[in-house]
PDB file of N, CA and C in Angstrom:
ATOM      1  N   UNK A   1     293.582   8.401-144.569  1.00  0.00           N
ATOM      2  CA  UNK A   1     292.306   7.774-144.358  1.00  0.00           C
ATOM      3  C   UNK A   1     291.348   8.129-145.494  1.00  0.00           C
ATOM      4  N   UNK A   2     291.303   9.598-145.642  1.00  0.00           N
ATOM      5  CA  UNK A   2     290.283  10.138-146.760  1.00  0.00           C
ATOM      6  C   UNK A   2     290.357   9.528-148.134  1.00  0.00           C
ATOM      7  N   UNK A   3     291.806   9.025-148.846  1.00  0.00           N
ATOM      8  CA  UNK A   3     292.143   8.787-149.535  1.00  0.00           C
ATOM      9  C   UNK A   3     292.187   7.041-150.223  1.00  0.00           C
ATOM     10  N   UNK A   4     292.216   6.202-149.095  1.00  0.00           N
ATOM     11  CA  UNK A   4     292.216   4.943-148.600  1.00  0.00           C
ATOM     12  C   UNK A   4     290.446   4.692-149.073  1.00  0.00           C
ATOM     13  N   UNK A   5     289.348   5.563-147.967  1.00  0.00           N
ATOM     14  CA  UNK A   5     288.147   5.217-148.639  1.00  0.00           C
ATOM     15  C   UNK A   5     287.753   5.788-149.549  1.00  0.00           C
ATOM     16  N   UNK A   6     288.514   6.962-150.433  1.00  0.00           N
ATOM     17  CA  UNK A   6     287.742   7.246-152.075  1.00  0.00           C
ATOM     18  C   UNK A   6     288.554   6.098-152.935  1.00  0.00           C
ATOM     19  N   UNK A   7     289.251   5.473-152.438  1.00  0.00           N
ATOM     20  CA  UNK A   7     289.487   4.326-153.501  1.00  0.00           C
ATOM     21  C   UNK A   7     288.928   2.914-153.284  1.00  0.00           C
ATOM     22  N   UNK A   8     287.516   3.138-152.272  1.00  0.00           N
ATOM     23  CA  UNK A   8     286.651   1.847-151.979  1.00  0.00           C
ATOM     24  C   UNK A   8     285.818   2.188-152.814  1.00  0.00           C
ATOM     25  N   UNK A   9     284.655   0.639-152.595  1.00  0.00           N
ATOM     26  CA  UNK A   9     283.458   1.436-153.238  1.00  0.00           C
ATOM     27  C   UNK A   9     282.596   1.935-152.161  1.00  0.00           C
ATOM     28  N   UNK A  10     283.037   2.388-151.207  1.00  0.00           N
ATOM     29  CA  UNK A  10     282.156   3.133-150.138  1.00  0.00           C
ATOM     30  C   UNK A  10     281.896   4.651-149.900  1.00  0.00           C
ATOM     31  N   UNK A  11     282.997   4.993-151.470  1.00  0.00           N
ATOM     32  CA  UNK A  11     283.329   6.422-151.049  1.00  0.00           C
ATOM     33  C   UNK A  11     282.050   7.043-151.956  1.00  0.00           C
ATOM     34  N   UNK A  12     281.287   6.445-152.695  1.00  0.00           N
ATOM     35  CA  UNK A  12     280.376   6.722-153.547  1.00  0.00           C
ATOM     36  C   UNK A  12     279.210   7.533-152.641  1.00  0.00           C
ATOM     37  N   UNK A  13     278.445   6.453-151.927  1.00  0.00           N
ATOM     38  CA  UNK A  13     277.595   7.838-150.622  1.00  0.00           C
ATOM     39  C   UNK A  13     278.181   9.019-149.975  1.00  0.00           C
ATOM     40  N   UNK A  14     279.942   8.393-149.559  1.00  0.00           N
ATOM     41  CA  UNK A  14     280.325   9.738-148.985  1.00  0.00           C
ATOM     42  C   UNK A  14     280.498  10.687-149.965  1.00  0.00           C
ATOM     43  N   UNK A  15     280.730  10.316-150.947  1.00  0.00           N
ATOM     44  CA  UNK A  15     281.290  11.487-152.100  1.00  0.00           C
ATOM     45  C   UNK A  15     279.848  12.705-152.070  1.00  0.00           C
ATOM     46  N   UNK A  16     278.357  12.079-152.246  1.00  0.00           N
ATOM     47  CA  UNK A  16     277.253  12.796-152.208  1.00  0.00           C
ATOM     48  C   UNK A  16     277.230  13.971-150.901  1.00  0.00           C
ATOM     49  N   UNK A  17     278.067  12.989-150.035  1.00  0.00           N
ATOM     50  CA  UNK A  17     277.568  13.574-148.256  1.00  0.00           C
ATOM     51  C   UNK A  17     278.522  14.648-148.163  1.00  0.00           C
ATOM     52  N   UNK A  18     279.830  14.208-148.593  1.00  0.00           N
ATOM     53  CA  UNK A  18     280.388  15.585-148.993  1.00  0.00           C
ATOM     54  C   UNK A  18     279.959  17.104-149.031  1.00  0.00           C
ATOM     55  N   UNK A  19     279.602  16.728-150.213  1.00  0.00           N
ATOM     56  CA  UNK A  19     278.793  18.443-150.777  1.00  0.00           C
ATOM     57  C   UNK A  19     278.068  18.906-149.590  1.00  0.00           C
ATOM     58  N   UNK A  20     277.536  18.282-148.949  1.00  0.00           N
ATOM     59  CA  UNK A  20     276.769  19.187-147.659  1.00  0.00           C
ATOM     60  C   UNK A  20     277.879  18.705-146.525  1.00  0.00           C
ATOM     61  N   UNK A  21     278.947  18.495-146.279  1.00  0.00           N
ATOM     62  CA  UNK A  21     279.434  18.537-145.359  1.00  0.00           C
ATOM     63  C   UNK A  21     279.281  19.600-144.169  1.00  0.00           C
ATOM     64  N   UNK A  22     279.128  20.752-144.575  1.00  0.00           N
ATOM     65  CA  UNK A  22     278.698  21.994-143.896  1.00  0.00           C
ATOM     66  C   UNK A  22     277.063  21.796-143.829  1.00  0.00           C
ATOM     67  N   UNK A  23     276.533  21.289-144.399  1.00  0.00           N
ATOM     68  CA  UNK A  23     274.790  21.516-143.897  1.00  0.00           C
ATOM     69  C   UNK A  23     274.267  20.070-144.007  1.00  0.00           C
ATOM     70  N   UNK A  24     274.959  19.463-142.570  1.00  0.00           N
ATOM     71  CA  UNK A  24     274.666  17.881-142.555  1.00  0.00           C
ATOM     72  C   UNK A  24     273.349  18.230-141.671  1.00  0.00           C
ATOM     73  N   UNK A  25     272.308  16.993-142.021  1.00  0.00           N
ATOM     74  CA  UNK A  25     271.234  16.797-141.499  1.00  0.00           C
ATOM     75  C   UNK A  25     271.378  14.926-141.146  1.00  0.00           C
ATOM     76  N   UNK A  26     270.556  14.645-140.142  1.00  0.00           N
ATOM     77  CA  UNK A  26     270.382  13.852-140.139  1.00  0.00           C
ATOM     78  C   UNK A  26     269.756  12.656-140.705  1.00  0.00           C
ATOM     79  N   UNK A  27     268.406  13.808-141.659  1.00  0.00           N
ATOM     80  CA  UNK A  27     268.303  12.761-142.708  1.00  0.00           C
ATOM     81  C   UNK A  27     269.244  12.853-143.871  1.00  0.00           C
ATOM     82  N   UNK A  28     270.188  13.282-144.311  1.00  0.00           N
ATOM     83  CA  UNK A  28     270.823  13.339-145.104  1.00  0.00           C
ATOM     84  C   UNK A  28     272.308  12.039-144.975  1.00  0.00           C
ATOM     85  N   UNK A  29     272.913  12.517-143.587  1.00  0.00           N
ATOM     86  CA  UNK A  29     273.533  11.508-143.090  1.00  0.00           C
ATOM     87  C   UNK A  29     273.218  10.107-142.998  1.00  0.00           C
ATOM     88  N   UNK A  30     271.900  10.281-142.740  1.00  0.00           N
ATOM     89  CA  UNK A  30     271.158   8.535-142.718  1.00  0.00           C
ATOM     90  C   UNK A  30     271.083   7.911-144.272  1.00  0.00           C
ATOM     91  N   UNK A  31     270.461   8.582-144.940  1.00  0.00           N
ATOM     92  CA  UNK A  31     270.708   8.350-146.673  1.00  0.00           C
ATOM     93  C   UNK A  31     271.882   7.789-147.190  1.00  0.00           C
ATOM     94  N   UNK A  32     272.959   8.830-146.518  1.00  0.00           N
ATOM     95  CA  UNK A  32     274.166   8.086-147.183  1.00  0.00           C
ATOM     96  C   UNK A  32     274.872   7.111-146.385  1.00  0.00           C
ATOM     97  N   UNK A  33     274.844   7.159-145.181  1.00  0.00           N
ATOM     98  CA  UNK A  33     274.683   5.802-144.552  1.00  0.00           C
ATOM     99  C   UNK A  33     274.152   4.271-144.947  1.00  0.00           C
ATOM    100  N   UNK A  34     273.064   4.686-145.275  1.00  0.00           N
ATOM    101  CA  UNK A  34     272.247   3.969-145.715  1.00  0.00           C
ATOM    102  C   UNK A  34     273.152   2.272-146.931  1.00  0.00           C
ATOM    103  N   UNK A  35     273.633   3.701-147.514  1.00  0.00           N
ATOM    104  CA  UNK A  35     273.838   3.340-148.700  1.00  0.00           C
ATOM    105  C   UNK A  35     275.291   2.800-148.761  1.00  0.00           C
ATOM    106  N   UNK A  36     276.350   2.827-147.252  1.00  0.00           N
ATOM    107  CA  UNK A  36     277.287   2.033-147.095  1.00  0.00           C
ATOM    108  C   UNK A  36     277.671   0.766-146.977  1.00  0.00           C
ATOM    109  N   UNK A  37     277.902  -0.102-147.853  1.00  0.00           N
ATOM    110  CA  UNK A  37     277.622  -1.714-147.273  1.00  0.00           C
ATOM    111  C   UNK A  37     278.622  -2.096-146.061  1.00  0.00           C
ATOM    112  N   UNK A  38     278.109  -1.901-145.223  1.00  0.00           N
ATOM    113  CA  UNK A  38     278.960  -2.170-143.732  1.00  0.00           C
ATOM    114  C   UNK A  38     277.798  -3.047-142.893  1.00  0.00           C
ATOM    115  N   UNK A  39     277.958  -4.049-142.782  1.00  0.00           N
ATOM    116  CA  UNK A  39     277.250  -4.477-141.082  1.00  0.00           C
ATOM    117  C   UNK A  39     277.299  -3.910-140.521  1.00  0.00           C
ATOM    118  N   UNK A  40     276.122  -3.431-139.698  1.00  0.00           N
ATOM    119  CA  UNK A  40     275.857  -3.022-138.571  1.00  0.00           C
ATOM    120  C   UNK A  40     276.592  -2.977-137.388  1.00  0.00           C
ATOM    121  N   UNK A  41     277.504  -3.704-136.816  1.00  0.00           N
ATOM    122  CA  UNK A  41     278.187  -4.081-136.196  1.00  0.00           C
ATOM    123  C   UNK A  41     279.424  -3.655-136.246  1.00  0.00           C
ATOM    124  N   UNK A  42     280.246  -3.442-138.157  1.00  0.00           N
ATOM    125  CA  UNK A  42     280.584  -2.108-137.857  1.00  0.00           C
ATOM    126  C   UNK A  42     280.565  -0.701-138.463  1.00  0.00           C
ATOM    127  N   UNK A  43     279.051  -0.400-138.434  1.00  0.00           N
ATOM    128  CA  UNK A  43     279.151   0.958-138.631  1.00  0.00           C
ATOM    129  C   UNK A  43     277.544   1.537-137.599  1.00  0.00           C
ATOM    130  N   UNK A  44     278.103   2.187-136.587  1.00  0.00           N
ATOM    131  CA  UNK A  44     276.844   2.615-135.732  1.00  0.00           C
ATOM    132  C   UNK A  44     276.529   3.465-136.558  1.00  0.00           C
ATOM    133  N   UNK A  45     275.675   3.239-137.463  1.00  0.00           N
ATOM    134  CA  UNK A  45     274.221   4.494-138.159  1.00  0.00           C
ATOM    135  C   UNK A  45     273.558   5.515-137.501  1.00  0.00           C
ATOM    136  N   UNK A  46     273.261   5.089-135.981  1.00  0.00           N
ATOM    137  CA  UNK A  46     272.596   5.571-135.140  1.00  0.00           C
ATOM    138  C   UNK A  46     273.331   7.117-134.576  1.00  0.00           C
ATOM    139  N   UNK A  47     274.068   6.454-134.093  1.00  0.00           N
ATOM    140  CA  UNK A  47     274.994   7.177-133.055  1.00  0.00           C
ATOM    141  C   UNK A  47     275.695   8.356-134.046  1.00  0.00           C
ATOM    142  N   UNK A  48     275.624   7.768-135.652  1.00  0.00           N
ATOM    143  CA  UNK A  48     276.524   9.048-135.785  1.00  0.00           C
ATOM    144  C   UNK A  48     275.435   9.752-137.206  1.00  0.00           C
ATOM    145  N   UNK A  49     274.166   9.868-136.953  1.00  0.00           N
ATOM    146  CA  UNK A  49     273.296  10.847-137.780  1.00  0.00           C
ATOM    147  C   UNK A  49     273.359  12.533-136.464  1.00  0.00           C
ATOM    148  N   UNK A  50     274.198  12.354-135.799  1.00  0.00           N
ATOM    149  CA  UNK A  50     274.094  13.698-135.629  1.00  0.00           C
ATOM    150  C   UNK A  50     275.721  14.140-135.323  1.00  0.00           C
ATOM    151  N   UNK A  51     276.448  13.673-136.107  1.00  0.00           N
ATOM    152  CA  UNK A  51     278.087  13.734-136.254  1.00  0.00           C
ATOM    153  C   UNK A  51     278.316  14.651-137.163  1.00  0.00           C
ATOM    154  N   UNK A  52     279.388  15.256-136.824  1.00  0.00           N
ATOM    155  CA  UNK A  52     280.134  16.390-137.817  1.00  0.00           C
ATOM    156  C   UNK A  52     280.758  15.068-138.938  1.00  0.00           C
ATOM    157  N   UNK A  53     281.261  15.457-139.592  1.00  0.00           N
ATOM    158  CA  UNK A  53     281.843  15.202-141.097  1.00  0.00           C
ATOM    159  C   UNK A  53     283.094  14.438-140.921  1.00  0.00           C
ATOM    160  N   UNK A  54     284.063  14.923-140.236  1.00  0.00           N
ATOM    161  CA  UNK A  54     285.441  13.855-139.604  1.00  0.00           C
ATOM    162  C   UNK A  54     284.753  12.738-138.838  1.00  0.00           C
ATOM    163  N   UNK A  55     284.239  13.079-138.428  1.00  0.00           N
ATOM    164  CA  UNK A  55     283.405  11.460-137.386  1.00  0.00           C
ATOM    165  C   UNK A  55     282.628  10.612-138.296  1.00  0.00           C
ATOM    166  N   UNK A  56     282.112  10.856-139.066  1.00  0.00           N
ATOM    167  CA  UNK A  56     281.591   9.835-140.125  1.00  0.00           C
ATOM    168  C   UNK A  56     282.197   9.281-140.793  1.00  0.00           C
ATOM    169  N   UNK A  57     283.480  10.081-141.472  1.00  0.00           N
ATOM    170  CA  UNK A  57     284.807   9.484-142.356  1.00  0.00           C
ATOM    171  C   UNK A  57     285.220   8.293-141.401  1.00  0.00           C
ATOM    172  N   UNK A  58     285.394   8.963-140.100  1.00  0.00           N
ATOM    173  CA  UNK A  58     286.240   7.902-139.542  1.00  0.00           C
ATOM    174  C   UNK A  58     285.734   7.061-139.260  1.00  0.00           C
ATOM    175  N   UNK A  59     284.811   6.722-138.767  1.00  0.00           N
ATOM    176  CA  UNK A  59     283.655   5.529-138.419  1.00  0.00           C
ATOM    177  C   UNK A  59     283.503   4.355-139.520  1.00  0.00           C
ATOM    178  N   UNK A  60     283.354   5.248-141.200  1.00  0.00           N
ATOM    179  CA  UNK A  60     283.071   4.723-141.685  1.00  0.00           C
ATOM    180  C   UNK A  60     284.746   3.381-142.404  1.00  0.00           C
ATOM    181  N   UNK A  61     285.427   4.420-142.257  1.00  0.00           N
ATOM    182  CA  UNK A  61     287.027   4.045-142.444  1.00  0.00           C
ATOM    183  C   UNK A  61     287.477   2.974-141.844  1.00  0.00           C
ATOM    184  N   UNK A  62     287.097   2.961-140.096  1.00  0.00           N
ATOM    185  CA  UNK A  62     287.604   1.980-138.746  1.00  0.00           C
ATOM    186  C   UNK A  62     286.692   0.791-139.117  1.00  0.00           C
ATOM    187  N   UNK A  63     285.264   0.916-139.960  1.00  0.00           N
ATOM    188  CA  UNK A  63     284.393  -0.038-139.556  1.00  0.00           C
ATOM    189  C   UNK A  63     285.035  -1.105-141.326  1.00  0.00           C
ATOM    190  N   UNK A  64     284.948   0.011-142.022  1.00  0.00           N
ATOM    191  CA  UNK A  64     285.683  -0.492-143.731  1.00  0.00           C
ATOM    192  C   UNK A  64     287.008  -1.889-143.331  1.00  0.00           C
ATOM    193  N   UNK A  65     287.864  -1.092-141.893  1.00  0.00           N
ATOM    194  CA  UNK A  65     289.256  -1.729-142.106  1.00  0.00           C
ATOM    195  C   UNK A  65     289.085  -3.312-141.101  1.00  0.00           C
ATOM    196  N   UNK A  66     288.004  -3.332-140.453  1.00  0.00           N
ATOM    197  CA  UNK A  66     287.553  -4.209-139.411  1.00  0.00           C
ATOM    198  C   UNK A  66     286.922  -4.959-140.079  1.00  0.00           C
ATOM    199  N   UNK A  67     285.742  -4.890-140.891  1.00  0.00           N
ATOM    200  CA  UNK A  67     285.495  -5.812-141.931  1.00  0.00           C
ATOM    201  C   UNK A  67     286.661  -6.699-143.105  1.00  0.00           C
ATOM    202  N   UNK A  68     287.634  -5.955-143.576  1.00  0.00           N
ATOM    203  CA  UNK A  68     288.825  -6.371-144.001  1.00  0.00           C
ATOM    204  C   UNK A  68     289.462  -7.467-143.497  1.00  0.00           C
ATOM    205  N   UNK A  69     289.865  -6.790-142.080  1.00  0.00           N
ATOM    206  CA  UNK A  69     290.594  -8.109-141.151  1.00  0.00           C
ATOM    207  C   UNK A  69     289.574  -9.087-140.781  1.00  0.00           C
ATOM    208  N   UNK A  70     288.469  -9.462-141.187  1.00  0.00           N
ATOM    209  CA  UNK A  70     287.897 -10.348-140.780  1.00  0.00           C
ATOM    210  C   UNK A  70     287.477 -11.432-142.097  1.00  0.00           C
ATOM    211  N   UNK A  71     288.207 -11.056-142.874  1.00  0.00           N
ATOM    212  CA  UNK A  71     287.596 -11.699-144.236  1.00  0.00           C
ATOM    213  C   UNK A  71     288.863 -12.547-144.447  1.00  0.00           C
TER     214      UNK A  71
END
């Protein structure tokens, strides 16, 4: 999975969010959120500014591969 989105261009915010993986904040999480081009629809922003670091990968990964199949 980890590997799949550093070869999007989505891995660019996570790559930042990274480095604080251990001292995630919510505004920090929202920033790089921010900065994912995902519809809303699929990537809950909300729900996961107070997520550990595997839950954001994956969110952001499930919502990456759902946009895919729909194109």
């Amino acid at each position: 999975m980890m590997e799949a989105l550093k070869a999007s261009p989505l891995w660019d915010p996570l790559d930042k969010l990274s480095a604080w993986r251990d001292h995630l904040t919510p505004e920090r999480i929202s920033e790089a959120l921010a900065a994912v081009f995902l519809p809303p629809h699929f990537l809950a922003r909300e729900e996961l500014l107070h997520a550990e670091w595997p839950e954001i990968v994956a969110s952001v990964y499930t919502g990456h591969r759902r946009l895919e199949e729909q194109q």
